[in-house]
Each structure stands twice: as C-alpha cells, then as structure tokens.
Protein backbone atom coordinates (compact mmCIF):
# COMPACT_ATOMS: atom_id res chain seq x y z
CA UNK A 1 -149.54 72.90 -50.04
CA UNK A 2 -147.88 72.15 -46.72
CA UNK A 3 -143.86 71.03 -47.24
CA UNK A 4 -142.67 68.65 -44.32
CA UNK A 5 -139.44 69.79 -42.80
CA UNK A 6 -136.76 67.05 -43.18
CA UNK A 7 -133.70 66.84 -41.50
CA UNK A 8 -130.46 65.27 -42.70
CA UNK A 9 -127.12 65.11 -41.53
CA UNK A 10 -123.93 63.63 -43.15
CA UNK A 11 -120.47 62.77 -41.69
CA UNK A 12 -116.93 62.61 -43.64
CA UNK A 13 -113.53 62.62 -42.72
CA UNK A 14 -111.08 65.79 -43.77
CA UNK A 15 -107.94 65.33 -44.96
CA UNK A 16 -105.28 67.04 -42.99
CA UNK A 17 -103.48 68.42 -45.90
CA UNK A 18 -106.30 69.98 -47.26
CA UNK A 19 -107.85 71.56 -43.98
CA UNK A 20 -106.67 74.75 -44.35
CA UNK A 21 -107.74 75.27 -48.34
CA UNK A 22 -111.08 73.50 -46.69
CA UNK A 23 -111.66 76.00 -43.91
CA UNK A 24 -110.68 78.97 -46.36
CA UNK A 25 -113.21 77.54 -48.93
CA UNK A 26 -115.80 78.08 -46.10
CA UNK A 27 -115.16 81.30 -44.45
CA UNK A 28 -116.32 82.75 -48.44
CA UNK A 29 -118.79 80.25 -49.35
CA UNK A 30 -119.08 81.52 -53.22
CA UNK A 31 -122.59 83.90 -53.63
CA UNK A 32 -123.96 81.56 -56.27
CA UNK A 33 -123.37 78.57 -54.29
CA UNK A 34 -124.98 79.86 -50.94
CA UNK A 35 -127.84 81.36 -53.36
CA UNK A 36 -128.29 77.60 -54.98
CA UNK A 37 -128.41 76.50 -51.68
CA UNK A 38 -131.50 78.20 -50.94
CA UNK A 39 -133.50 77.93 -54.16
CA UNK A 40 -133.02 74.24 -53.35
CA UNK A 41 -134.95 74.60 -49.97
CA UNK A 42 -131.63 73.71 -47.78
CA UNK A 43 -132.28 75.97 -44.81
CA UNK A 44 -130.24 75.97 -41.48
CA UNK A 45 -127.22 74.32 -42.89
CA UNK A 46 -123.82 73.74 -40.99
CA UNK A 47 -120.48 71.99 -40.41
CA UNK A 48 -118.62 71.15 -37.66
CA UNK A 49 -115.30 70.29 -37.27
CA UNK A 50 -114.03 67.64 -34.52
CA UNK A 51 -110.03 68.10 -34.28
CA UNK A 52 -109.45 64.75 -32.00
CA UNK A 53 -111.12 62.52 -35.13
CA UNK A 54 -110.46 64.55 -38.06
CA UNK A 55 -114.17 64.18 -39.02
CA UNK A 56 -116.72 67.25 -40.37
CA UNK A 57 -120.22 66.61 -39.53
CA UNK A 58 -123.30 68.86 -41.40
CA UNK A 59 -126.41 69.18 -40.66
CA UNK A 60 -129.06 70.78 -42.85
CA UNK A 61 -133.07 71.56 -42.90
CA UNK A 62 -134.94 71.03 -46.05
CA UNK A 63 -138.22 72.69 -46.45
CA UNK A 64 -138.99 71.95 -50.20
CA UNK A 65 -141.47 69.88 -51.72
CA UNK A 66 -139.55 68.20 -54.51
CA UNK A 67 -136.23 66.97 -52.68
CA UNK A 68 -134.82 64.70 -55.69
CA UNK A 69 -136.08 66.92 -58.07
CA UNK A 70 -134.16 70.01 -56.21
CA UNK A 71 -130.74 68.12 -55.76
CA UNK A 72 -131.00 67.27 -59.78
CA UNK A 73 -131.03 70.69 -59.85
CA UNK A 74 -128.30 71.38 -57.42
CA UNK A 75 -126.01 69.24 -58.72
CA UNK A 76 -127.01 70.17 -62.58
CA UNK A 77 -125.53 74.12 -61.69
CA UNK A 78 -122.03 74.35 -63.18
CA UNK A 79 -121.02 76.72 -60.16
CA UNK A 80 -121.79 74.26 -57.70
CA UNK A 81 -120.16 71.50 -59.42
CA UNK A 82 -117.05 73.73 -59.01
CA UNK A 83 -118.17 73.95 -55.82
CA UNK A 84 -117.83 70.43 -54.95
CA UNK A 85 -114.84 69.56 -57.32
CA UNK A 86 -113.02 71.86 -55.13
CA UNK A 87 -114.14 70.70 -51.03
CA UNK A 88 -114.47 66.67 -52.24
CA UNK A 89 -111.13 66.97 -52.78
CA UNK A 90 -110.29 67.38 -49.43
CA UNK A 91 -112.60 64.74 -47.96
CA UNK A 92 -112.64 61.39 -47.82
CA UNK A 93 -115.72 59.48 -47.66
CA UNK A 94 -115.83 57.29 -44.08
CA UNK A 95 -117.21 54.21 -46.55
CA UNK A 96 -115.18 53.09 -49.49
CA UNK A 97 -118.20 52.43 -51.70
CA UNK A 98 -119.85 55.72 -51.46
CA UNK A 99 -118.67 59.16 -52.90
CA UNK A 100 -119.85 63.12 -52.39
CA UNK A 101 -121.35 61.96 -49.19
CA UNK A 102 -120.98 65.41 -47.76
C-alpha cells in the first residue's frame, strides 16, 4: 500500500538563556531519539534558527501510514520523553494555549 508523503512544519520561539544548552542538545541528537525518529516515518527533518526573532522553525517529511498511531508511539518511548523534557524547556510556545508545539 502506497503512503502519501505529508509535510509539516512547526514554529516556536527559543529562549535566550537556554540557546546554548539548546544548540548543544542538537549537535548530539541522542541515538535512540534519532532512531525513534525514523521508526516513526519522520524523514528529512530540520531546524532553523533565525537570530533577529529568536524563533526555531522545523520542518519534517512523514512517509508513514499510521501518523497518530506513530506519534502515540513517539511520545509513549521513555527516551524521547527525556528528549523533550529537556529542549521544551528552552522553548516557548508562540500561543499561550498550546504546549510541545515543536
């Protein structure tokens, strides 16, 4: 069966006292995390960094067939929980209402 490529892309803010720790985070994405990644059919993801706004956009490709069902199971893996526990703290969601937006 035939998957249909879907793009997505997400924008947050970065908070300046956490940018290095962020950046550092990101130069050794952890093995299991990058390897979760992938089982999850995220393909062709990155993050940009725009200095005059303080804001980090990423873009990613999914290729799976099951995309709720595969970021259940993303955010089910204890790694990647640690994962995120450690970058959402230095972001800051660009709406008030909404949380792990990135």
């Amino acid at each position: 069966m035939a998957h249909t490529v879907r793009r997505f892309g997400q924008v947050v803010r970065l908070k300046p006292e956490h940018a290095d720790e962020y950046r550092a985070c990101h130069a050794r994405i952890w093995p299991e995390v990058a390897s979760r990644i992938k089982d999850c059919g995220i393909e062709d993801y990155s993050i940009w960094y725009d200095d005059g706004t303080g804001l980090l956009f990423a873009s990613f490709k999914y290729v799976g067939g099951d995309y709720e069902g595969d970021m259940r199971r993303m955010a089910a893996d204890d790694k990647v929980r640690e994962w995120w526990e450690v970058t959402d703290r230095c972001q800051e969601s660009l709406h008030p209402l909404l949380i792990n937006d990135l």
